[in-house]
N, C-alpha and C. Protein backbone atom coordinates (compact mmCIF):
# COMPACT_ATOMS: atom_id res chain seq x y z
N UNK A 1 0.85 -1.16 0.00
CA UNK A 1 0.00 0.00 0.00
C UNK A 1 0.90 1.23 0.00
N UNK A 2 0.50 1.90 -1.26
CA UNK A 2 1.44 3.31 -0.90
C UNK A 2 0.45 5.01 -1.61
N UNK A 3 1.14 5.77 -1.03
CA UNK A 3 0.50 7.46 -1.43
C UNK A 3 1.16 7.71 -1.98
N UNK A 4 0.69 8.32 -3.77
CA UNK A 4 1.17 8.62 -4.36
C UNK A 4 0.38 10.36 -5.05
N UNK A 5 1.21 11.31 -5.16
CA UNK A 5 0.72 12.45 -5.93
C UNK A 5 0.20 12.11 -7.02
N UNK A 6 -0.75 12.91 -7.43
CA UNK A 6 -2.11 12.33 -8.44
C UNK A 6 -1.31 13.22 -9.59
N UNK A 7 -0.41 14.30 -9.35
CA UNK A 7 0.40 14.77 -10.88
C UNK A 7 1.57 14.09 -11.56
N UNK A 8 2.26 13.60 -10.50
CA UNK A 8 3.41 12.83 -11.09
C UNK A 8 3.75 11.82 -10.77
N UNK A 9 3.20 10.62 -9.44
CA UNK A 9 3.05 9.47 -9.29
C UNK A 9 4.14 9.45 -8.43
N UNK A 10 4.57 10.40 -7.62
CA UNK A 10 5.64 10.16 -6.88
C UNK A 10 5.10 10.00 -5.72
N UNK A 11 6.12 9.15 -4.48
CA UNK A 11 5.47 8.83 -3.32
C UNK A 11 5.63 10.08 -2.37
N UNK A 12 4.18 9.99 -1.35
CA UNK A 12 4.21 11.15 -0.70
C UNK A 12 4.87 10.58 0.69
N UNK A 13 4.76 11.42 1.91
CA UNK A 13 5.14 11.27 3.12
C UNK A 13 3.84 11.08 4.09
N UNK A 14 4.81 10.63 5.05
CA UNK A 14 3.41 10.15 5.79
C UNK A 14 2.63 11.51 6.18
N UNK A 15 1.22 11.77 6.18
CA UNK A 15 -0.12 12.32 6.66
C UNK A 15 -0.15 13.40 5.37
N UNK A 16 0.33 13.21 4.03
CA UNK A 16 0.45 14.09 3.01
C UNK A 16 -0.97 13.57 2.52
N UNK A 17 -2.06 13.91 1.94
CA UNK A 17 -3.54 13.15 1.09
C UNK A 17 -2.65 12.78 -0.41
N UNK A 18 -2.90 11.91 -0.77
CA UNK A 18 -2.45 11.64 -2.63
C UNK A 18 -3.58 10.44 -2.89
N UNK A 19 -3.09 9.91 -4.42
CA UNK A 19 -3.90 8.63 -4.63
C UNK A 19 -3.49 7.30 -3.73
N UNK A 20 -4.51 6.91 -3.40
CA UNK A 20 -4.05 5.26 -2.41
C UNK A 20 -3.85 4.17 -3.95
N UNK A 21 -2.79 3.46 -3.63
CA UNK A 21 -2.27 2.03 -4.36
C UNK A 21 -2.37 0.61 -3.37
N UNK A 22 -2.84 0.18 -4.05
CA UNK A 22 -3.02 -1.03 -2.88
C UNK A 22 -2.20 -2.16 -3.88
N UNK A 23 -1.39 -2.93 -3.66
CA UNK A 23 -1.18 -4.00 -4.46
C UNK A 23 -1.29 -5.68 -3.79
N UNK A 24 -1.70 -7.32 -4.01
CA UNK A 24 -1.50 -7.59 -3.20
C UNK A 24 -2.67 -9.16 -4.11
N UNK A 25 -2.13 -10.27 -3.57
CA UNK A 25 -2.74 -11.08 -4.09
C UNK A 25 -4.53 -10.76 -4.32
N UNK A 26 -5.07 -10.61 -3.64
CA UNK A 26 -6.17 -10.27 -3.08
C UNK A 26 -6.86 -9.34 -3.59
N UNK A 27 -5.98 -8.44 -4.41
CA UNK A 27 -6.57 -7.24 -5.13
C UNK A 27 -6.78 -7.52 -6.91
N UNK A 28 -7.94 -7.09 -7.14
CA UNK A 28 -8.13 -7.05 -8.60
C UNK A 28 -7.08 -6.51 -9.62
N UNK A 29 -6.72 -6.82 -10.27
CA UNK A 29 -5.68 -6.92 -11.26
C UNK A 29 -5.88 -5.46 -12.75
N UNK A 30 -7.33 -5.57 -13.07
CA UNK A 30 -7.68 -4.84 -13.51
C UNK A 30 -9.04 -5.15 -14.34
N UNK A 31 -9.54 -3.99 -15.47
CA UNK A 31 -10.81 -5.13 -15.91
C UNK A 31 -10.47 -5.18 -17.31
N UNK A 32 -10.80 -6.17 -17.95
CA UNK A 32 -10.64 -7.10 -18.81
C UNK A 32 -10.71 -6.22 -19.89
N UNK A 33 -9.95 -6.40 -20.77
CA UNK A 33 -9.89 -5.25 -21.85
C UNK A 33 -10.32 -3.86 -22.19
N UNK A 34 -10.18 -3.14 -20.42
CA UNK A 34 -10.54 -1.87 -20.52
C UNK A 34 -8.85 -1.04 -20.94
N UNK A 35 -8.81 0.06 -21.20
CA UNK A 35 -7.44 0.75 -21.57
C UNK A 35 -7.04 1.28 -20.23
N UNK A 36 -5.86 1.77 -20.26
CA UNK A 36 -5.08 2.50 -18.82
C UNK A 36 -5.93 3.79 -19.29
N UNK A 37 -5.38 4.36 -17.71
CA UNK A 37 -6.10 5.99 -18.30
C UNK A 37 -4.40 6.72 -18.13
N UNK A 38 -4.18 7.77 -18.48
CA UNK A 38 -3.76 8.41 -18.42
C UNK A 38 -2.68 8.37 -17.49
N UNK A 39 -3.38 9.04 -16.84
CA UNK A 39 -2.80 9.50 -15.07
C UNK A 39 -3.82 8.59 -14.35
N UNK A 40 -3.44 8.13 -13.39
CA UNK A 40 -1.99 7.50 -13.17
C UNK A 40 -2.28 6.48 -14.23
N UNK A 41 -0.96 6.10 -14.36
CA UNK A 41 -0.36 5.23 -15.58
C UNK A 41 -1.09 3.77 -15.26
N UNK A 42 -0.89 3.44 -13.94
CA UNK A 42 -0.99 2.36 -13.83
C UNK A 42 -2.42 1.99 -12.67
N UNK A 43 -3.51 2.45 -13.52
CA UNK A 43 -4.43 2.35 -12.97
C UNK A 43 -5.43 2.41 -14.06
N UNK A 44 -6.34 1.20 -14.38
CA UNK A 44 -7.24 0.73 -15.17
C UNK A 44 -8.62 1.81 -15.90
N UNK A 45 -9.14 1.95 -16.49
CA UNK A 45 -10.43 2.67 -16.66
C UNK A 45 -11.46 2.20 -15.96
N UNK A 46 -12.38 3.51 -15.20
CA UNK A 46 -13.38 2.65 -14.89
C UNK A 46 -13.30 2.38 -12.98
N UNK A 47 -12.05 2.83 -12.89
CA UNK A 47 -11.58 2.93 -11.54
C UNK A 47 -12.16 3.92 -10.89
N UNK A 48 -12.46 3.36 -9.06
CA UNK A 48 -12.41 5.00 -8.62
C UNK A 48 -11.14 5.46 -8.10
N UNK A 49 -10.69 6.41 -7.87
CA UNK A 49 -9.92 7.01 -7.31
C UNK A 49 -9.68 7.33 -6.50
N UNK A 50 -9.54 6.89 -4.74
CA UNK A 50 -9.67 6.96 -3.78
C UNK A 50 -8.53 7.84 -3.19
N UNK A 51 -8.44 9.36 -2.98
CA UNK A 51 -7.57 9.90 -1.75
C UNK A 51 -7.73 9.46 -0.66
N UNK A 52 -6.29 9.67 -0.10
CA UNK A 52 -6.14 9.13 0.99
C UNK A 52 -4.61 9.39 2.06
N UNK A 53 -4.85 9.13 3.20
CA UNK A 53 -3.04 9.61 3.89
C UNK A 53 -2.91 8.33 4.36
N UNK A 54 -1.83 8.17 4.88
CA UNK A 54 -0.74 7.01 5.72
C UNK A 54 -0.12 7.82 6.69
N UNK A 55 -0.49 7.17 8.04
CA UNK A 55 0.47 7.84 9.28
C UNK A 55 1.90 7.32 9.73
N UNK A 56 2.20 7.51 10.19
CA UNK A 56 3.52 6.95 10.33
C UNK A 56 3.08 5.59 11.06
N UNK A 57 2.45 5.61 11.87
CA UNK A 57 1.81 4.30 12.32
C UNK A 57 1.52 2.87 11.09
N UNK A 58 0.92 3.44 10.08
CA UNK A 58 0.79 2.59 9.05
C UNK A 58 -0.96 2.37 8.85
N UNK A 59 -1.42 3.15 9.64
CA UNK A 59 -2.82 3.43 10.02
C UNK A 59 -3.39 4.25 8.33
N UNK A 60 -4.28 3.64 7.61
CA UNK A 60 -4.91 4.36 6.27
C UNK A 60 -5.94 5.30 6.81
N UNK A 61 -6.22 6.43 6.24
CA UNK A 61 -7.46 7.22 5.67
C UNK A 61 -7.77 7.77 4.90
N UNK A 62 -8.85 6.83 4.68
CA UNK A 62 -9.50 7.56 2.73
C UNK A 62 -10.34 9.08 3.31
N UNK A 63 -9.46 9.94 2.49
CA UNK A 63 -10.72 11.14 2.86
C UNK A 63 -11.30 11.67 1.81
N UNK A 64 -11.00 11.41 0.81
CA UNK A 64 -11.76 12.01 -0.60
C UNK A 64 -11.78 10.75 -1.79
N UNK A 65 -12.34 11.53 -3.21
CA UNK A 65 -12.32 10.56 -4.00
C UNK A 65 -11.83 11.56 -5.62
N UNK A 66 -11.00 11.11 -6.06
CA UNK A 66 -10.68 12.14 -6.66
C UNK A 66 -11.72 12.41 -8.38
N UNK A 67 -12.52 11.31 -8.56
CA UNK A 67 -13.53 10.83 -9.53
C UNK A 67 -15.03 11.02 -8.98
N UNK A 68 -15.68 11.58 -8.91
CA UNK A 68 -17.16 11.67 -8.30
C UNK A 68 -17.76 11.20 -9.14
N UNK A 69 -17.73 10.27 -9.90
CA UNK A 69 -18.84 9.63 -10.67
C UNK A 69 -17.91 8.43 -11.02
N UNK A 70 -18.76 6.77 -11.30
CA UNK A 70 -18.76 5.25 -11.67
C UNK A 70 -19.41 4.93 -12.84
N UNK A 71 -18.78 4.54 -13.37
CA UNK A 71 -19.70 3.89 -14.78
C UNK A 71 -20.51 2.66 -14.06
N UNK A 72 -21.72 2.67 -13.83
CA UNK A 72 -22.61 1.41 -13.33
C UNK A 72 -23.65 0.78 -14.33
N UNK A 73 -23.34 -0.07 -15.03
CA UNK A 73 -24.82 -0.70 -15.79
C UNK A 73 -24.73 0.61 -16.70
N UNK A 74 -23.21 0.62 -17.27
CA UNK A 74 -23.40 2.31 -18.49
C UNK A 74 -23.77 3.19 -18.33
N UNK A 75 -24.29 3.52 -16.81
CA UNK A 75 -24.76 4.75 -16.44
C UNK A 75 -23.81 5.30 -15.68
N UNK A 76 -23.38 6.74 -15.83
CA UNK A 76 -22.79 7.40 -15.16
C UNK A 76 -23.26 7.89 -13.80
N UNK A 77 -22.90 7.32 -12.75
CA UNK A 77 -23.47 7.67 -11.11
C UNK A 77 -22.48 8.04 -10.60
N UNK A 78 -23.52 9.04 -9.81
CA UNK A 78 -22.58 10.13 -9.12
C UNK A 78 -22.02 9.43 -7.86
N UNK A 79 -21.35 9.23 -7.21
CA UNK A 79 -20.75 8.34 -6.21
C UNK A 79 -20.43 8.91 -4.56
């Protein structure tokens, strides 16, 4: 699990907000012939985007979302 700045993908410090990365058997891989987006590079279409900090503890909090809307059943919902 790491915080990364949503402009250049670099890692932040602990209690800084950036994008959360989770990696880990357990985690979805991506979806099936959707394209990367952009920014971040390495994060699927179709994703949400979860802000978030890391304390030095190792303790997570999501406090924002940097995408306010999900593609659901092709409908765009606000989230």
């Amino acid at each position: 699990m790491k915080i990364l700045d949503p402009e250049n993908e670099q890692p932040l410090t602990n209690d800084q907000p950036g994008l959360l990365f989770v990696r880990g058997p357990n985690v979805m891989q991506g979806y099936l012939g959707k394209p990367k987006r952009l920014l971040p590079s390495c994060v699927t279409a179709g994703t949400t985007l979860d802000i978030a900090t890391l304390d030095e503890d190792g303790f997570l909090r999501v406090t924002d979302r940097l995408s306010r809307f999900s593609k659901i059943g092709g409908e765009m919902v606000h989230t």
